[in-house]
Protein backbone atom coordinates (compact mmCIF):
# COMPACT_ATOMS: atom_id res chain seq x y z
CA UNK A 1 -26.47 -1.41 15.89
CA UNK A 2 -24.12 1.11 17.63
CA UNK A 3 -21.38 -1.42 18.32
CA UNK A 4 -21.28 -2.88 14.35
CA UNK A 5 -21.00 0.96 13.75
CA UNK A 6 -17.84 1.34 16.26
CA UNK A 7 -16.64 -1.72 14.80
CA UNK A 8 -16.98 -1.08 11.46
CA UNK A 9 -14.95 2.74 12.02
CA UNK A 10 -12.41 1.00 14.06
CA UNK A 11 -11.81 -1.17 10.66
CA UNK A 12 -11.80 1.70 8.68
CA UNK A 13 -9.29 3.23 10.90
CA UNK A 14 -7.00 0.26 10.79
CA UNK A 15 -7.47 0.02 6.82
CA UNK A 16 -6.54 3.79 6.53
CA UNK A 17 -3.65 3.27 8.38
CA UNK A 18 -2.48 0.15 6.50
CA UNK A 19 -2.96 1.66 3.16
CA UNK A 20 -0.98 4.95 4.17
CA UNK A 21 1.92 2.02 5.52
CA UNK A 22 1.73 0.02 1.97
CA UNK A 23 1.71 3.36 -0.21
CA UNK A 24 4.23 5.83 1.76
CA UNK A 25 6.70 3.60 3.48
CA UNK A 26 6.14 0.62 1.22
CA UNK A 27 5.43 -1.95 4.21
CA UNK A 28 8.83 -0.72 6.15
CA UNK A 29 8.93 -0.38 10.28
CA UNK A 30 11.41 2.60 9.43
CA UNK A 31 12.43 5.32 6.84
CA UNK A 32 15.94 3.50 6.56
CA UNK A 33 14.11 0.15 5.46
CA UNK A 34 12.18 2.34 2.38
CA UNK A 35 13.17 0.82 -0.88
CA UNK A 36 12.76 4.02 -2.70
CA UNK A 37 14.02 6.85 -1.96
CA UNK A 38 13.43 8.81 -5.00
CA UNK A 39 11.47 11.59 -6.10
CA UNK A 40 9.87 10.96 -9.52
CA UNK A 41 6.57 12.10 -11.68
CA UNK A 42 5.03 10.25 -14.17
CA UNK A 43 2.06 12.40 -15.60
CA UNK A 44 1.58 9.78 -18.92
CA UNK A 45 -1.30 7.18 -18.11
CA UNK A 46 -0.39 3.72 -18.34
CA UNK A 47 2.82 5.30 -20.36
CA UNK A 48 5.23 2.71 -19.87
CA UNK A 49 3.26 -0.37 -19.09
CA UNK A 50 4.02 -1.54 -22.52
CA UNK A 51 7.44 -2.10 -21.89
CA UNK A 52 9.83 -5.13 -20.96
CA UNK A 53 9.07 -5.21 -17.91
CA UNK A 54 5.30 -5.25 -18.12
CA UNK A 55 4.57 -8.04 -16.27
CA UNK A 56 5.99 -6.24 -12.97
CA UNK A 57 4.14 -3.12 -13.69
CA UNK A 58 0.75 -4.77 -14.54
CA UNK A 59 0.99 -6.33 -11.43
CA UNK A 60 1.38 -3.02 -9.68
CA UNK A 61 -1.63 -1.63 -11.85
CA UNK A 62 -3.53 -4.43 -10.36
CA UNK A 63 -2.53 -4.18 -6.42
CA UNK A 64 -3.31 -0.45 -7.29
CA UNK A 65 -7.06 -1.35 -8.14
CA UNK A 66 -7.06 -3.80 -5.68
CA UNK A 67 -5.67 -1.92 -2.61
CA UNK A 68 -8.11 0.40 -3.04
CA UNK A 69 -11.31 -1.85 -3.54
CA UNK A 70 -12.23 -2.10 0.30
CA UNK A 71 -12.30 1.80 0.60
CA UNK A 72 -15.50 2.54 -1.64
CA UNK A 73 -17.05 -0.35 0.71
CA UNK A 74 -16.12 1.75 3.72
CA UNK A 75 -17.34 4.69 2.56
CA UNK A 76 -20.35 2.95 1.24
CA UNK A 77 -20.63 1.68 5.05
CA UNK A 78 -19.39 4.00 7.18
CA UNK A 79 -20.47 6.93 5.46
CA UNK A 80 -23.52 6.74 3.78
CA UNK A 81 -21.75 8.46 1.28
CA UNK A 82 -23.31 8.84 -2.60
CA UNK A 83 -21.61 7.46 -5.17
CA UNK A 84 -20.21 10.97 -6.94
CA UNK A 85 -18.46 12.20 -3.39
CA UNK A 86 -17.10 8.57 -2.91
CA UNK A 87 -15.12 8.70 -5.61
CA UNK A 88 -14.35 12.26 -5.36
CA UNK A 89 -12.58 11.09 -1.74
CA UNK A 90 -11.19 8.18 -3.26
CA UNK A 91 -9.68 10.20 -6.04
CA UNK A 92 -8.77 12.58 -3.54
CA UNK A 93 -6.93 10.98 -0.95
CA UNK A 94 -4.93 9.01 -3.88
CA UNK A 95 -3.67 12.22 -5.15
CA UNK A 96 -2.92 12.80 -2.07
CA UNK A 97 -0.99 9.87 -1.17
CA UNK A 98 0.77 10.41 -4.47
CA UNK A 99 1.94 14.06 -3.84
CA UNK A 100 3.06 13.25 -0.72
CA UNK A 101 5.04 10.44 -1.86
CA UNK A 102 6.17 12.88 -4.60
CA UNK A 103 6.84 15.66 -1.64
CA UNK A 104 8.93 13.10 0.31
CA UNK A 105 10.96 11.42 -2.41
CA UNK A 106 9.43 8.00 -1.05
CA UNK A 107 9.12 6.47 -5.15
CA UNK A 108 7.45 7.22 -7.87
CA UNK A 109 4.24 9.29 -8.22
CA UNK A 110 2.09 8.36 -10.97
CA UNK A 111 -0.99 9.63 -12.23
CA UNK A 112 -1.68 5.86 -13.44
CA UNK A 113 -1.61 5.15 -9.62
CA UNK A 114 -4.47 7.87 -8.82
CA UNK A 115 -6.64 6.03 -11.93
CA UNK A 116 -6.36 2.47 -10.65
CA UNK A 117 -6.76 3.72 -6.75
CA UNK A 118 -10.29 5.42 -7.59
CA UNK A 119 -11.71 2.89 -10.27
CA UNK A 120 -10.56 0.10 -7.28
CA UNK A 121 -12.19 2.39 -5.12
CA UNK A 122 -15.27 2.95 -6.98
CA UNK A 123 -15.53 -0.78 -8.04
CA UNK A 124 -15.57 -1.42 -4.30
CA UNK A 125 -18.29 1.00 -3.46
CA UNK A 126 -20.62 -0.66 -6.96
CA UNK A 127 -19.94 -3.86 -5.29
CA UNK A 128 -21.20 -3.16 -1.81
CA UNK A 129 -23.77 -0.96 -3.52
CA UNK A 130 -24.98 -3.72 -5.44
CA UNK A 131 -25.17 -6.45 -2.74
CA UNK A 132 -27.12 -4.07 -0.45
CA UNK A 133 -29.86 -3.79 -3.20
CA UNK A 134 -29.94 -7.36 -4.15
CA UNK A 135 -30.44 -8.43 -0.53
CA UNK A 136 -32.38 -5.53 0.10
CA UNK A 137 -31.54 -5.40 3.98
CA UNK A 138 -28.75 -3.08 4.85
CA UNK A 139 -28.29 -5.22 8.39
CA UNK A 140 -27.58 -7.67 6.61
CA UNK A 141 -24.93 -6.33 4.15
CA UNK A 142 -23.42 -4.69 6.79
CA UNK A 143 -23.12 -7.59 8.80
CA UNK A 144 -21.34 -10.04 5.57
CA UNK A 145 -19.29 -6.40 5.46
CA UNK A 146 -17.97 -6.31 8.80
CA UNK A 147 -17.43 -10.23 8.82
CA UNK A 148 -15.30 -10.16 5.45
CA UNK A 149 -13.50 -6.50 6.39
CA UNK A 150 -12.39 -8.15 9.45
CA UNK A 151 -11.35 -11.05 7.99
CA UNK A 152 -9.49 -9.86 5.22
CA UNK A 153 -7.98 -7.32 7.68
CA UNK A 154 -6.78 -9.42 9.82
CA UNK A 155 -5.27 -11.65 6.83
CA UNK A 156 -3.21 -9.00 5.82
CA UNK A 157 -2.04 -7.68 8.69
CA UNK A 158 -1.15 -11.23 9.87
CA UNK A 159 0.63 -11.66 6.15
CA UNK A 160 2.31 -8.54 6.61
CA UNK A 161 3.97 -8.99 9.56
CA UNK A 162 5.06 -12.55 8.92
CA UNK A 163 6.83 -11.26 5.60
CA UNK A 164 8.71 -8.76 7.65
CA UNK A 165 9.31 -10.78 10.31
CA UNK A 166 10.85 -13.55 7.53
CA UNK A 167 12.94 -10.44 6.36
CA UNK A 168 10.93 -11.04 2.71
CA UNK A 169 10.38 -7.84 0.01
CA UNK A 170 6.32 -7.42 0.19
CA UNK A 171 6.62 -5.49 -2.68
């Protein structure tokens, strides 16, 4: 039980770190490789998502919701949390991310961003809520967890180095 625990942190960990890498330096090994440099603000929701180039932005929206999915199962795992404080760190550490993005000129903060980090986030935690009560064993859950978190994390990591490594844009 203690070492699925260790493991489990250690994944968290390495997810942290990896979503702090894809959000502030946009996948770059150094701050010379940063596509944006730019300091910008948007406080509108969703406010130009309607325009000609939706198709790029709705595909941010989505990697937004999706980047964030695994870290309401974390906290769901790791920390026992309850739902309300789960999404209160999950809305938290987007703004975060977002200010400090803002506070470093590295692209644009957007409060669209923080929405589509925490619903990912909470969506994550439902999920792994949900398949802890419909199995009813939280060994077992936690198990599937730590078998698809490390899979997954090793995916992308694997997939992120091989796009650098082919000199491709990630993003």
């Amino acid at each position: 039980m203690q070492r699925k625990r260790l493991f489990l942190t250690a994944l968290f960990i390495i997810y942290i770190v990896f979503l702090i890498w894809a959000i502030m330096f946009k996948f770059s090994f150094s701050y010379a490789d940063i596509p944006f440099k730019r300091r910008y603000l948007n406080l509108k929701p969703f406010g130009y998502y309607f325009s000609l180039y939706s198709y790029t932005l709705m595909r941010e929206v989505i990697l937004n919701f999706l980047i964030f999915l695994p870290f309401g199962g974390y906290l769901y795992m790791v920390g026992k949390c309850k739902i309300l404080p789960s999404i209160a760190t999950i809305c938290g550490t987007s703004l975060i991310l977002e200010v400090l993005q803002y506070v470093f000129a590295l692209g644009t903060s957007d409060i669209t961003d923080v929405i589509m980090n925490t619903a990912g986030g909470a969506a994550g935690y439902l999920l792994t809520y949900a398949f802890a009560r419909i199995t009813g064993d939280e060994d077992k859950t936690e198990i599937l967890f730590l078998l698809l978190a490390g899979a997954v994390t090793t995916g992308v990591l694997v997939w992120a180095m091989m796009m650098k490594y082919n000199g491709l844009n990630i993003i």
